[in-house]
PDBML (XML) file of the C-alpha atoms, coordinates in Angstrom:
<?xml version="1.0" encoding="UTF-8" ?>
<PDBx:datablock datablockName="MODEL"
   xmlns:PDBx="http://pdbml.pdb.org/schema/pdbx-v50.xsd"
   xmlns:xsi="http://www.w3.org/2001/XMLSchema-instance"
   xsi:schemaLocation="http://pdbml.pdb.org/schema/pdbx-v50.xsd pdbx-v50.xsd">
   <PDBx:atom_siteCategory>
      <PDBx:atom_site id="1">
         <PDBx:B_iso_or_equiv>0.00</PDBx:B_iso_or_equiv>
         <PDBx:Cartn_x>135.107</PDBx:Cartn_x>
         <PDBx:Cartn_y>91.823</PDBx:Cartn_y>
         <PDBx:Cartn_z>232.722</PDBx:Cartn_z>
         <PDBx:auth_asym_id>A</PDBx:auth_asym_id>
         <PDBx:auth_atom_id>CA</PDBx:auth_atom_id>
         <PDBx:auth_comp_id>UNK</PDBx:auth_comp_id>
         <PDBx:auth_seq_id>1</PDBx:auth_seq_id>
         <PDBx:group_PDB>ATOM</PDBx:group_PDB>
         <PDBx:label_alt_id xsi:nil="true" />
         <PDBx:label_asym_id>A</PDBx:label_asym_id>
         <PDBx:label_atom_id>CA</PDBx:label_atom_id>
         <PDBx:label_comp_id>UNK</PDBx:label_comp_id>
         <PDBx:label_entity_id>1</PDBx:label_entity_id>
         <PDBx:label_seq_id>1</PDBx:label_seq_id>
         <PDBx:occupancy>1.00</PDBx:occupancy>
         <PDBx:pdbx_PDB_model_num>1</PDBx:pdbx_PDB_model_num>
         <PDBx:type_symbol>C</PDBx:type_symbol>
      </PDBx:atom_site>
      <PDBx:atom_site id="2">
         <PDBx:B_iso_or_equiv>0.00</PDBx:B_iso_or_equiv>
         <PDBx:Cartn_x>132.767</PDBx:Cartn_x>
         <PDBx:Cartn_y>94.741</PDBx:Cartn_y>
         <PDBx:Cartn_z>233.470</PDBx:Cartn_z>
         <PDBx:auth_asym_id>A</PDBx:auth_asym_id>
         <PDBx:auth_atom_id>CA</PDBx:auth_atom_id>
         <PDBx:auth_comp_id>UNK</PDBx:auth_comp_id>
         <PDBx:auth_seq_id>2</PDBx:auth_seq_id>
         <PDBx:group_PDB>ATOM</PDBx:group_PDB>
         <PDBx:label_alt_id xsi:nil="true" />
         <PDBx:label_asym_id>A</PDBx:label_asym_id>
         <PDBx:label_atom_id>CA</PDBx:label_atom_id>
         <PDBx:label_comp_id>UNK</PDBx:label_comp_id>
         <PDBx:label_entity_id>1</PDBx:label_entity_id>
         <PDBx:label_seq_id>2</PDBx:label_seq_id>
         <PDBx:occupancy>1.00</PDBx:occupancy>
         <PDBx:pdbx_PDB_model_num>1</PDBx:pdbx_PDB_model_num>
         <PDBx:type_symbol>C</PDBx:type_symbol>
      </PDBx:atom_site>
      <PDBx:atom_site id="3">
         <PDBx:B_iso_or_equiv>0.00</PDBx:B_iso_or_equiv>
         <PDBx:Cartn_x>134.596</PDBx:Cartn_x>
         <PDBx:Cartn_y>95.233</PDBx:Cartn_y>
         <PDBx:Cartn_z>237.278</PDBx:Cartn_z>
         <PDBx:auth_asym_id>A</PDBx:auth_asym_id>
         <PDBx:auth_atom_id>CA</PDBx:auth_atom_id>
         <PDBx:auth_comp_id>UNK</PDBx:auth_comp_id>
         <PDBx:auth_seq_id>3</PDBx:auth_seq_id>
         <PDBx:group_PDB>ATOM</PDBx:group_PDB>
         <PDBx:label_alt_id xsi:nil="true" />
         <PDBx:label_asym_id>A</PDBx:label_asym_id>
         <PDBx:label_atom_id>CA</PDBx:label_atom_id>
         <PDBx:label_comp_id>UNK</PDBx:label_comp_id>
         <PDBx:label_entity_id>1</PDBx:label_entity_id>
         <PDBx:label_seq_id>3</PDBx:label_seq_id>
         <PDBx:occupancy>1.00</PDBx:occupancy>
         <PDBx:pdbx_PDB_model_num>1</PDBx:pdbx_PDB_model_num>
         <PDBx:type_symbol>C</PDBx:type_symbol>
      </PDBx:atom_site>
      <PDBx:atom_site id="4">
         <PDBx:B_iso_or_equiv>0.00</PDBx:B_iso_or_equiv>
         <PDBx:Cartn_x>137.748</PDBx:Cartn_x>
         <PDBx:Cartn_y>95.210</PDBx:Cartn_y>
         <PDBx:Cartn_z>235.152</PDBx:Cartn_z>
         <PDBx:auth_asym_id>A</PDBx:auth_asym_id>
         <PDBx:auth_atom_id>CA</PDBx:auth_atom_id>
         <PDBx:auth_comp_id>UNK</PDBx:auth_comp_id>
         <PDBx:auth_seq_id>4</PDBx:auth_seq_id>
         <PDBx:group_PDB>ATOM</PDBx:group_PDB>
         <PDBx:label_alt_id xsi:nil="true" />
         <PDBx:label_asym_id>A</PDBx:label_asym_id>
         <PDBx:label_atom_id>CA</PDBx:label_atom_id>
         <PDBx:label_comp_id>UNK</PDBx:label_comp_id>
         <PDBx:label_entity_id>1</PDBx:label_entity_id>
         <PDBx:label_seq_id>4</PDBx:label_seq_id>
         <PDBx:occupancy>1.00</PDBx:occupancy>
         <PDBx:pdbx_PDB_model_num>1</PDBx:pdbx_PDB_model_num>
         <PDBx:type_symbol>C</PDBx:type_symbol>
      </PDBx:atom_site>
      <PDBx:atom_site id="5">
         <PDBx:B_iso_or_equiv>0.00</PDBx:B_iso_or_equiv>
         <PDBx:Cartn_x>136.260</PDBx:Cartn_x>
         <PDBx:Cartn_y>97.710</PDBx:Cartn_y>
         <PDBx:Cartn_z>232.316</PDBx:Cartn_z>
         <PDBx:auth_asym_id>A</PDBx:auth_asym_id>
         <PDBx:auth_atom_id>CA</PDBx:auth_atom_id>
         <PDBx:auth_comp_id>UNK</PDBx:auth_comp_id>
         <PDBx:auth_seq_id>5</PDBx:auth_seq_id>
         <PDBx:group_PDB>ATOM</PDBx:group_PDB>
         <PDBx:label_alt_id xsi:nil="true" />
         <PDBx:label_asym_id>A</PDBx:label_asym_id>
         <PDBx:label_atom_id>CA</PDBx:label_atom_id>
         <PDBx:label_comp_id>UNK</PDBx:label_comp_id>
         <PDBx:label_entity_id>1</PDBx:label_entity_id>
         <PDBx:label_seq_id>5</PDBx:label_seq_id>
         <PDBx:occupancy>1.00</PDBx:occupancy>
         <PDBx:pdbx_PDB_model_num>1</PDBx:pdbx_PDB_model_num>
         <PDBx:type_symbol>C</PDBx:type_symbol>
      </PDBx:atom_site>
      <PDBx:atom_site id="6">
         <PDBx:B_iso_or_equiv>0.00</PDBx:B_iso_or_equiv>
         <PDBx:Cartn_x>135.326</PDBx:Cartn_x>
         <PDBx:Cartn_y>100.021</PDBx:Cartn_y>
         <PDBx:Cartn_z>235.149</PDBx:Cartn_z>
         <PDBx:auth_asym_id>A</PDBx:auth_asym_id>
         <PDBx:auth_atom_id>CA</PDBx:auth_atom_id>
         <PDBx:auth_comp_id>UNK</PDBx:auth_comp_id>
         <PDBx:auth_seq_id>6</PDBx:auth_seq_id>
         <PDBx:group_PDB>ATOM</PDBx:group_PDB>
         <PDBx:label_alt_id xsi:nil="true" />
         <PDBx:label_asym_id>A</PDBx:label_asym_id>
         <PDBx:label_atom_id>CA</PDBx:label_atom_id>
         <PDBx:label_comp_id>UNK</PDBx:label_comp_id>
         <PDBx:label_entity_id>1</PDBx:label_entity_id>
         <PDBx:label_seq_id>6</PDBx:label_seq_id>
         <PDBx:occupancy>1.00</PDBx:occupancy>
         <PDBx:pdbx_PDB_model_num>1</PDBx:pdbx_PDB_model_num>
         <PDBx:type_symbol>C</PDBx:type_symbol>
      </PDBx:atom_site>
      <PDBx:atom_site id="7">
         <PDBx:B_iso_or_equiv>0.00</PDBx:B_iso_or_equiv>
         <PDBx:Cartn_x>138.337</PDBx:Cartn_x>
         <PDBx:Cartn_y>100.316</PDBx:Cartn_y>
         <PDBx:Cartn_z>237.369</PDBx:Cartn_z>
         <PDBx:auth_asym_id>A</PDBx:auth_asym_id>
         <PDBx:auth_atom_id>CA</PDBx:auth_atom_id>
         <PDBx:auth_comp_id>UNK</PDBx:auth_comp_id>
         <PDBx:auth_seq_id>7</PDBx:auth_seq_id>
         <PDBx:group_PDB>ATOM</PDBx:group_PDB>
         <PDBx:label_alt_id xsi:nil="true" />
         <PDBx:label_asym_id>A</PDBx:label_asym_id>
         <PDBx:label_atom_id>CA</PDBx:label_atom_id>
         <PDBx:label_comp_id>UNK</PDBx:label_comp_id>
         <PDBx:label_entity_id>1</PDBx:label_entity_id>
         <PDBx:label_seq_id>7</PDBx:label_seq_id>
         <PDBx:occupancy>1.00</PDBx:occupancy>
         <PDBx:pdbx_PDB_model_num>1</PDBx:pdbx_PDB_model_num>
         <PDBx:type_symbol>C</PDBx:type_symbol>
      </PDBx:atom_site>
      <PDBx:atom_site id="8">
         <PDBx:B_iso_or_equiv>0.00</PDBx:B_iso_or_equiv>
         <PDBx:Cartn_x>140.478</PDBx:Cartn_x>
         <PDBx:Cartn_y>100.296</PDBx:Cartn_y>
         <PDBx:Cartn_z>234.248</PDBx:Cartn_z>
         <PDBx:auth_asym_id>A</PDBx:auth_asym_id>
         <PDBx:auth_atom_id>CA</PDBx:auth_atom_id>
         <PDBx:auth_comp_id>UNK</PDBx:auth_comp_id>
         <PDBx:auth_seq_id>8</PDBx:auth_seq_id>
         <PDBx:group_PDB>ATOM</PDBx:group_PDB>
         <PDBx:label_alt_id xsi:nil="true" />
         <PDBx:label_asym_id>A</PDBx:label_asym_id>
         <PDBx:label_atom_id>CA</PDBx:label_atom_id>
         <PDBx:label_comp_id>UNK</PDBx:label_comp_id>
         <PDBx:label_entity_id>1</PDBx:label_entity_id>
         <PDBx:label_seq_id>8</PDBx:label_seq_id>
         <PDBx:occupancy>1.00</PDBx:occupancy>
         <PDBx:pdbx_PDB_model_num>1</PDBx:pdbx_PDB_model_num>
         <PDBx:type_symbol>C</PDBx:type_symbol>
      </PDBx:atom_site>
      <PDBx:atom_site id="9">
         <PDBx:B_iso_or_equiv>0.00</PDBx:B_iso_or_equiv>
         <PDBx:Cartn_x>142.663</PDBx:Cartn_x>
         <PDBx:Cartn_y>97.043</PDBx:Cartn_y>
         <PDBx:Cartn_z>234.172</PDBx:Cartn_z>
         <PDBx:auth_asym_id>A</PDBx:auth_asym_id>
         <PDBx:auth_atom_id>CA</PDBx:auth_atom_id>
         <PDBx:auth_comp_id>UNK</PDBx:auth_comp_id>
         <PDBx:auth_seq_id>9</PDBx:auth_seq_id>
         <PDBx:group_PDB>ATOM</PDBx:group_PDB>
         <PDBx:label_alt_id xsi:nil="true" />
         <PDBx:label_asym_id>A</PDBx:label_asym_id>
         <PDBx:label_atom_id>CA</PDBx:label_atom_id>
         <PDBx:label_comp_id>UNK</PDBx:label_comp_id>
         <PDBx:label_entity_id>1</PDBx:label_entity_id>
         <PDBx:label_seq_id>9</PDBx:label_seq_id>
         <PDBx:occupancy>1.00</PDBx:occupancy>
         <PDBx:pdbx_PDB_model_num>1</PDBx:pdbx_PDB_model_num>
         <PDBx:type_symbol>C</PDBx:type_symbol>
      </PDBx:atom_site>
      <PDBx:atom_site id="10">
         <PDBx:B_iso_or_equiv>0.00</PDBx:B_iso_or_equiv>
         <PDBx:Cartn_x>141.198</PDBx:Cartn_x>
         <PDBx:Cartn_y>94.738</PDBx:Cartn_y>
         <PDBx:Cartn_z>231.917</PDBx:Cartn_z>
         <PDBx:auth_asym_id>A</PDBx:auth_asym_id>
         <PDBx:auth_atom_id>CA</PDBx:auth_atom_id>
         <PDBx:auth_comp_id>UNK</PDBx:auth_comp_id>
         <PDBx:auth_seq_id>10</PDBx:auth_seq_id>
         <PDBx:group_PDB>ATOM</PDBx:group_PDB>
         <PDBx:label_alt_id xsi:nil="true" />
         <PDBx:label_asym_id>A</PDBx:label_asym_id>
         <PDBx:label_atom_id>CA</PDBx:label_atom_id>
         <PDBx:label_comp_id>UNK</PDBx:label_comp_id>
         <PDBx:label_entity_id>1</PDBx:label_entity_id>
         <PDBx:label_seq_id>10</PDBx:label_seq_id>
         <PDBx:occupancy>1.00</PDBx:occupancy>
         <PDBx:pdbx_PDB_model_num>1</PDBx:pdbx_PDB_model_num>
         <PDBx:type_symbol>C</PDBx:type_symbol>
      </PDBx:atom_site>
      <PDBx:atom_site id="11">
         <PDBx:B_iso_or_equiv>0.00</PDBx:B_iso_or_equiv>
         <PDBx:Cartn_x>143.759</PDBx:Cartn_x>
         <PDBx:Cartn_y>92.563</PDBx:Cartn_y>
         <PDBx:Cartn_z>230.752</PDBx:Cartn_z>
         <PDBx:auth_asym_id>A</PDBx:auth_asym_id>
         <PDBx:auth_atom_id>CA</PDBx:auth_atom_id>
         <PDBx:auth_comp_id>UNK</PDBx:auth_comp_id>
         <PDBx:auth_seq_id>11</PDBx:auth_seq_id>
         <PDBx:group_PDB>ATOM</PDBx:group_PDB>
         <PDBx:label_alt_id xsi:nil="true" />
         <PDBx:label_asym_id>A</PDBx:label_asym_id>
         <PDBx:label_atom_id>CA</PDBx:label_atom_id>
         <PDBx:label_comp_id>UNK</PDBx:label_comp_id>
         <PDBx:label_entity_id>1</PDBx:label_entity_id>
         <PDBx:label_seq_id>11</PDBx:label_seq_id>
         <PDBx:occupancy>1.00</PDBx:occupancy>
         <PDBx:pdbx_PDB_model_num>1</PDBx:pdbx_PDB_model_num>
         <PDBx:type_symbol>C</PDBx:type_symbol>
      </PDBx:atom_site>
      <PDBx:atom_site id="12">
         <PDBx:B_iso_or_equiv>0.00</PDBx:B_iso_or_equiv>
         <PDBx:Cartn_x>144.178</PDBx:Cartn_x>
         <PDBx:Cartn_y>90.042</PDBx:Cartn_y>
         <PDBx:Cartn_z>227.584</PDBx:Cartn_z>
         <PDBx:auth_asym_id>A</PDBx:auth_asym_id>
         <PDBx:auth_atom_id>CA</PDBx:auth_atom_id>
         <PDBx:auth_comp_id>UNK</PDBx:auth_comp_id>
         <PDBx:auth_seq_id>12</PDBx:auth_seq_id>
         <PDBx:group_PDB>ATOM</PDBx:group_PDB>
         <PDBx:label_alt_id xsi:nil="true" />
         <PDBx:label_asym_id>A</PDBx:label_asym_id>
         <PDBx:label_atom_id>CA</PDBx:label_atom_id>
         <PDBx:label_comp_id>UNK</PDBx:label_comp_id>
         <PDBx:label_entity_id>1</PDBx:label_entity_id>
         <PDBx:label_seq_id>12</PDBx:label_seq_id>
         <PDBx:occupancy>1.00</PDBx:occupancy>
         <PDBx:pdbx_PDB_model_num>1</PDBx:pdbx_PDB_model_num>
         <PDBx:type_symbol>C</PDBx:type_symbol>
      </PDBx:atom_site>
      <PDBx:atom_site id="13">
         <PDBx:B_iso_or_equiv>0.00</PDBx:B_iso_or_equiv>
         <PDBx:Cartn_x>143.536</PDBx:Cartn_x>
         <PDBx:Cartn_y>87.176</PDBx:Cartn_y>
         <PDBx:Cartn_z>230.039</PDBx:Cartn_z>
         <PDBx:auth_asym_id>A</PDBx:auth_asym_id>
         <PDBx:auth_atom_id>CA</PDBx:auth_atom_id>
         <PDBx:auth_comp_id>UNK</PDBx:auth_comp_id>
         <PDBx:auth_seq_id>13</PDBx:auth_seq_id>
         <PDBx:group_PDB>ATOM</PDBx:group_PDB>
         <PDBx:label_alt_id xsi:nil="true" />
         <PDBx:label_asym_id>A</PDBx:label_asym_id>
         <PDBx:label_atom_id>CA</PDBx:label_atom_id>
         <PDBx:label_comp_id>UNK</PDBx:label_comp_id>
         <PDBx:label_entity_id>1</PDBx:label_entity_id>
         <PDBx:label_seq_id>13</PDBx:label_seq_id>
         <PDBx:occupancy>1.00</PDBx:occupancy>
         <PDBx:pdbx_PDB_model_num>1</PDBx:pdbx_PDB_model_num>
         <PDBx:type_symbol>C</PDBx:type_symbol>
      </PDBx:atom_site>
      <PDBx:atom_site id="14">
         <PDBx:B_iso_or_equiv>0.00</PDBx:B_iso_or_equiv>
         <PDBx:Cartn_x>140.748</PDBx:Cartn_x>
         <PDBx:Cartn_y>88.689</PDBx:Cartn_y>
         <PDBx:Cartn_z>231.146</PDBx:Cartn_z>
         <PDBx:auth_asym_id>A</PDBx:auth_asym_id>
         <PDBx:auth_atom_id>CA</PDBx:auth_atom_id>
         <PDBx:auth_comp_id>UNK</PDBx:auth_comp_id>
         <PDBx:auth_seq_id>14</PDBx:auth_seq_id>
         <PDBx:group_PDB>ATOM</PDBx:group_PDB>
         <PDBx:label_alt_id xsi:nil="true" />
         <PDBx:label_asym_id>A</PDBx:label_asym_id>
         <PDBx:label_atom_id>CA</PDBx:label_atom_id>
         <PDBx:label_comp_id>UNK</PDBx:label_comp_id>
         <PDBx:label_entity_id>1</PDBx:label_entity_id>
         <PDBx:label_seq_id>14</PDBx:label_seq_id>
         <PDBx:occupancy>1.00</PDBx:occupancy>
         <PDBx:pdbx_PDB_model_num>1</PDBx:pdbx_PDB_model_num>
         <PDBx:type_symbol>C</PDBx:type_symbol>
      </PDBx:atom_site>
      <PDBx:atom_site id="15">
         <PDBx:B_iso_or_equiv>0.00</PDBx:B_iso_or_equiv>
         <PDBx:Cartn_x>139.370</PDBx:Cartn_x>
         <PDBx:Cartn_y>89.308</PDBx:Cartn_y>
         <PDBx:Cartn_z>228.096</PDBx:Cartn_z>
         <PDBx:auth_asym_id>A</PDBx:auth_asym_id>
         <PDBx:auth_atom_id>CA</PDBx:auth_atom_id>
         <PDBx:auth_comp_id>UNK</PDBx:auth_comp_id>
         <PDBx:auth_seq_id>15</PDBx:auth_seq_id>
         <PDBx:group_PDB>ATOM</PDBx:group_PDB>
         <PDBx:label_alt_id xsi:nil="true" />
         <PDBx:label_asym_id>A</PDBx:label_asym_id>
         <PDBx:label_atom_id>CA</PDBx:label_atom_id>
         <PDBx:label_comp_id>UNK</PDBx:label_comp_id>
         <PDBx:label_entity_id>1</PDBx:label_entity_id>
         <PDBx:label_seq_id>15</PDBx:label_seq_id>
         <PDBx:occupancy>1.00</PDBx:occupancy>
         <PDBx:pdbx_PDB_model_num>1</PDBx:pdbx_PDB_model_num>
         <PDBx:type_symbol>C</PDBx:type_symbol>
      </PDBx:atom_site>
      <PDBx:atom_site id="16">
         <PDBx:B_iso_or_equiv>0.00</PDBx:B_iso_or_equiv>
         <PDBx:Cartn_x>140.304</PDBx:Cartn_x>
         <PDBx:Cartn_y>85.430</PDBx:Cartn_y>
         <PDBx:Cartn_z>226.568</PDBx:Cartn_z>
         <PDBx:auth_asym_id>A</PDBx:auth_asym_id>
         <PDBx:auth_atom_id>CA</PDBx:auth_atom_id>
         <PDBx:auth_comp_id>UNK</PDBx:auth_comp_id>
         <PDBx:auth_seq_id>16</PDBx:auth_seq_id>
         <PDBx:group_PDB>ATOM</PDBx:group_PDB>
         <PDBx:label_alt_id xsi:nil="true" />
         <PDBx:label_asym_id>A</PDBx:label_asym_id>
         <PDBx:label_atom_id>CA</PDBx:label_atom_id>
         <PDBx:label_comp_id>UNK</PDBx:label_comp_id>
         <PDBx:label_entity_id>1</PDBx:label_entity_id>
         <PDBx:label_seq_id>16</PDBx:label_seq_id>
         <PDBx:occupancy>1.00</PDBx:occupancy>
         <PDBx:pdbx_PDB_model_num>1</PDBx:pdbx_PDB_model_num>
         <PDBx:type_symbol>C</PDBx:type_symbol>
      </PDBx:atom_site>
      <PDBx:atom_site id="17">
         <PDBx:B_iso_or_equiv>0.00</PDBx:B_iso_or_equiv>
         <PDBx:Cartn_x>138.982</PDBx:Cartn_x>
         <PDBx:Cartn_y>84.138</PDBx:Cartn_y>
         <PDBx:Cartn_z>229.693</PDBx:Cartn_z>
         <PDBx:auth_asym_id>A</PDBx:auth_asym_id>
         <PDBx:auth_atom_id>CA</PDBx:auth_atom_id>
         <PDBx:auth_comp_id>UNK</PDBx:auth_comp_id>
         <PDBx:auth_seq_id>17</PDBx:auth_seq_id>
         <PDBx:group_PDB>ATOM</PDBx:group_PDB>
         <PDBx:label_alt_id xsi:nil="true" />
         <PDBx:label_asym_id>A</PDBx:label_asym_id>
         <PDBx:label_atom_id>CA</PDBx:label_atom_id>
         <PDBx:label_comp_id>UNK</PDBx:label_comp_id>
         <PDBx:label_entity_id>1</PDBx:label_entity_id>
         <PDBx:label_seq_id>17</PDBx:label_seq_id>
         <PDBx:occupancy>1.00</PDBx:occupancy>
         <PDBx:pdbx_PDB_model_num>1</PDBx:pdbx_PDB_model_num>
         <PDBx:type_symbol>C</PDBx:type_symbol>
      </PDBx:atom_site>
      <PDBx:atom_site id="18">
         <PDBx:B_iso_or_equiv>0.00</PDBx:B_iso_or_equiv>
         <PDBx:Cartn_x>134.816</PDBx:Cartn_x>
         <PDBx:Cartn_y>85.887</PDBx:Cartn_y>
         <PDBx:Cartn_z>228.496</PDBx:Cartn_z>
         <PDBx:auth_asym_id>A</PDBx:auth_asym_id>
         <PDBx:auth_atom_id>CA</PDBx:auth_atom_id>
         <PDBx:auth_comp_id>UNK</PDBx:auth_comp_id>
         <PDBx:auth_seq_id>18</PDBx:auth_seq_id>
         <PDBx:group_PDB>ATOM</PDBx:group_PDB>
         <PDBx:label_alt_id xsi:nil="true" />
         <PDBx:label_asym_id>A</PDBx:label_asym_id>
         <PDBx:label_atom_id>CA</PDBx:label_atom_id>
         <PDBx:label_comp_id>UNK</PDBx:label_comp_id>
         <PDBx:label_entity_id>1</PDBx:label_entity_id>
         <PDBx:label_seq_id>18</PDBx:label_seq_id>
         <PDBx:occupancy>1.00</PDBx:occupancy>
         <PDBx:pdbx_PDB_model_num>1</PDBx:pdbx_PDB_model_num>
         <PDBx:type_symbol>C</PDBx:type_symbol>
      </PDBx:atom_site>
      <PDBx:atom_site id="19">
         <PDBx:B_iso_or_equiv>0.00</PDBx:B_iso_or_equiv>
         <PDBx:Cartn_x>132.651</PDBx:Cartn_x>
         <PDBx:Cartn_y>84.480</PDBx:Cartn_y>
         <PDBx:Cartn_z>225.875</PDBx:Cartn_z>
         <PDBx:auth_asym_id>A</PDBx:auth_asym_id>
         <PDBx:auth_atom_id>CA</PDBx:auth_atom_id>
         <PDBx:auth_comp_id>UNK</PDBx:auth_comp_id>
         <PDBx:auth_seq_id>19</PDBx:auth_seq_id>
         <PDBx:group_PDB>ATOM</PDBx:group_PDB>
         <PDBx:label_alt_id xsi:nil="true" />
         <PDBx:label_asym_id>A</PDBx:label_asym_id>
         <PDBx:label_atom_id>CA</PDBx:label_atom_id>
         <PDBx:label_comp_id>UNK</PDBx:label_comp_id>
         <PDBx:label_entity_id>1</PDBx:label_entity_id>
         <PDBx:label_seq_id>19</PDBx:label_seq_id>
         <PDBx:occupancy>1.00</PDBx:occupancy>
         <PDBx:pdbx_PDB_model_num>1</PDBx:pdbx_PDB_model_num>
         <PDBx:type_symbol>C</PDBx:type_symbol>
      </PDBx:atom_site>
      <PDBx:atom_site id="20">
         <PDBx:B_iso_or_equiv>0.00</PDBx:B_iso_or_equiv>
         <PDBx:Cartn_x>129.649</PDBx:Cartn_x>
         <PDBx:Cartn_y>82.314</PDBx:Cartn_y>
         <PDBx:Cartn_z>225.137</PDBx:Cartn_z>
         <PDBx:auth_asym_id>A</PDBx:auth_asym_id>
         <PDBx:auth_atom_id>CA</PDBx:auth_atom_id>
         <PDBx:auth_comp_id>UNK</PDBx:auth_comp_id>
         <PDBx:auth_seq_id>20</PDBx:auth_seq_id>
         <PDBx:group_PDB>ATOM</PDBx:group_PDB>
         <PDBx:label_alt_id xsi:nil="true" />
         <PDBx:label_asym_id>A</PDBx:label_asym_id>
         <PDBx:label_atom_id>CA</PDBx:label_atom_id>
         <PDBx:label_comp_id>UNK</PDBx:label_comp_id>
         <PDBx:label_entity_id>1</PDBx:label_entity_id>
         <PDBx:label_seq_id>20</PDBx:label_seq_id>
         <PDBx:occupancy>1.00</PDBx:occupancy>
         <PDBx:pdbx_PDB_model_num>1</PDBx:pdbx_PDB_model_num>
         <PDBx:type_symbol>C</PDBx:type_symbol>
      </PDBx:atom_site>
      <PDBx:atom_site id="21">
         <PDBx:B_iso_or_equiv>0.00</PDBx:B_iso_or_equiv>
         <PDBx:Cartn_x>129.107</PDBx:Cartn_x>
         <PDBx:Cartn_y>78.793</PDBx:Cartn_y>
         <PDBx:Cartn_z>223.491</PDBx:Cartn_z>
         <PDBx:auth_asym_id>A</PDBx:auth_asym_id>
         <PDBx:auth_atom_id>CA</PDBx:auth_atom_id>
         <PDBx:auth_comp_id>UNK</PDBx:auth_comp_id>
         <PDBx:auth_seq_id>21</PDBx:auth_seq_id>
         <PDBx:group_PDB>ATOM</PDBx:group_PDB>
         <PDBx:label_alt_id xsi:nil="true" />
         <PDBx:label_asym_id>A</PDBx:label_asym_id>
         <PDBx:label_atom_id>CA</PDBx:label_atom_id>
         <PDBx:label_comp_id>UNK</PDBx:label_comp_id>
         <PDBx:label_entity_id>1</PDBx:label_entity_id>
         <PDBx:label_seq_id>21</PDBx:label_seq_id>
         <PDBx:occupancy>1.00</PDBx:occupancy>
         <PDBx:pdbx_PDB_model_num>1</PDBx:pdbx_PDB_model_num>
         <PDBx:type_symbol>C</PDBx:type_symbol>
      </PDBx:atom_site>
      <PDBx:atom_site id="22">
         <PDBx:B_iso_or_equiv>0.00</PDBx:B_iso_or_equiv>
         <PDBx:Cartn_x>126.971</PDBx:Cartn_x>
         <PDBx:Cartn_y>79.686</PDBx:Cartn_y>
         <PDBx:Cartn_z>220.507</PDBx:Cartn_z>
         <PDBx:auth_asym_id>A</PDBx:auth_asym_id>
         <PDBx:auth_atom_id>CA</PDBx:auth_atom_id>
         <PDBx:auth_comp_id>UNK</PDBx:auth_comp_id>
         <PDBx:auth_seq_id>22</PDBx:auth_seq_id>
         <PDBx:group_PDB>ATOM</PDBx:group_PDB>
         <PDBx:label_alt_id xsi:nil="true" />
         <PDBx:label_asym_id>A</PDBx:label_asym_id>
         <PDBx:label_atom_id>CA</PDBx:label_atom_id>
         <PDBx:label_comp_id>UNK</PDBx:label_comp_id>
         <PDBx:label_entity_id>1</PDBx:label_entity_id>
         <PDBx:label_seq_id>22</PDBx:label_seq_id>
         <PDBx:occupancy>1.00</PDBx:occupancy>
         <PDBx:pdbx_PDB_model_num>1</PDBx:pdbx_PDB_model_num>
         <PDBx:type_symbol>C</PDBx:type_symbol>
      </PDBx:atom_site>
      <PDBx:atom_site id="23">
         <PDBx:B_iso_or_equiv>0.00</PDBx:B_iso_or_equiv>
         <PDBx:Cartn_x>129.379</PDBx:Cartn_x>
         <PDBx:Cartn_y>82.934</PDBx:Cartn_y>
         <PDBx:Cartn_z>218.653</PDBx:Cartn_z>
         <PDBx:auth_asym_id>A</PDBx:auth_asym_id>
         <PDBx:auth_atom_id>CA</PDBx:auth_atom_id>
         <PDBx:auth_comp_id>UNK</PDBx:auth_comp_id>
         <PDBx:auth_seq_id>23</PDBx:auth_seq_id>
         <PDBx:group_PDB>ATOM</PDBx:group_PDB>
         <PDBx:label_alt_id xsi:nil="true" />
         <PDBx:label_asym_id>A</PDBx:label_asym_id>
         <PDBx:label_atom_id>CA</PDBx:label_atom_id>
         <PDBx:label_comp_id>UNK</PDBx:label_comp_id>
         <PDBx:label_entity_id>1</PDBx:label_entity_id>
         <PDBx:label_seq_id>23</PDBx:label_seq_id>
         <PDBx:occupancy>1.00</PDBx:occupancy>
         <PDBx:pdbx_PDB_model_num>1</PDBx:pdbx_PDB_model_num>
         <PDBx:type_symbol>C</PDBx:type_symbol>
      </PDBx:atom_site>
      <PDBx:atom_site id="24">
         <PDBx:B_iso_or_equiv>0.00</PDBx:B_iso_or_equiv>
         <PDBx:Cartn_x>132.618</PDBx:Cartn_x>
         <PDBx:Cartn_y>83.747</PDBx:Cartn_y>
         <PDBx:Cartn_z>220.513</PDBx:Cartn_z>
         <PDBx:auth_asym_id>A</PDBx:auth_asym_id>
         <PDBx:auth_atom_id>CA</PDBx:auth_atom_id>
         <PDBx:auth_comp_id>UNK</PDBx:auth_comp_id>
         <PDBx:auth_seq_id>24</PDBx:auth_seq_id>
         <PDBx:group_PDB>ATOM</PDBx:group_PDB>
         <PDBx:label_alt_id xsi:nil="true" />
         <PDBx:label_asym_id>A</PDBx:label_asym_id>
         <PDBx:label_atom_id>CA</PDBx:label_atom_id>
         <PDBx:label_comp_id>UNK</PDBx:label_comp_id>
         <PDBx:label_entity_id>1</PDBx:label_entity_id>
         <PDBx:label_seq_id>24</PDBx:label_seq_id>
         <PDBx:occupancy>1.00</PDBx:occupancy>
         <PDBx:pdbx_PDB_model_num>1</PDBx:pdbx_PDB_model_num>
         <PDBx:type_symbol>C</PDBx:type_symbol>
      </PDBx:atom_site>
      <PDBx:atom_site id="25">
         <PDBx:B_iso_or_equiv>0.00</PDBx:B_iso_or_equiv>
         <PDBx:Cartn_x>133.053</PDBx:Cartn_x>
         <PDBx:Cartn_y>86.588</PDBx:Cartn_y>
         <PDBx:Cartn_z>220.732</PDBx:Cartn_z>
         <PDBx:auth_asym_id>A</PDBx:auth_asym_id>
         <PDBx:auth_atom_id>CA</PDBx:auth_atom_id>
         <PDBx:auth_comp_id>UNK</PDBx:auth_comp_id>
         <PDBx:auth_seq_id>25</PDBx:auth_seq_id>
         <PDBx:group_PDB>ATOM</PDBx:group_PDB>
         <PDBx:label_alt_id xsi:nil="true" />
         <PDBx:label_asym_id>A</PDBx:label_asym_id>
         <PDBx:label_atom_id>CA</PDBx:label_atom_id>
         <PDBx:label_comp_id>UNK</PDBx:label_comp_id>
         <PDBx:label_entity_id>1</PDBx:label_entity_id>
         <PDBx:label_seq_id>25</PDBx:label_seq_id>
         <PDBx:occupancy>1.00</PDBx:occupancy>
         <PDBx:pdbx_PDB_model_num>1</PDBx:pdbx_PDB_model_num>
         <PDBx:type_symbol>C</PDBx:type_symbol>
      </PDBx:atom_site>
   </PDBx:atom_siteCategory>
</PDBx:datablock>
């Protein structure tokens, strides 16, 4: 997510694809 965030192309995948165990997101 953070390589994404950085060269600009995150996309909703990426973003569904990044949390924890305890509070997503």
């Amino acid at each position: 997510l953070i390589e994404a965030y950085e060269n600009r192309c995150v996309t909703p995948e990426i973003l569904a694809a990044t949390q924890g165990t305890i509070c997503p997101w």
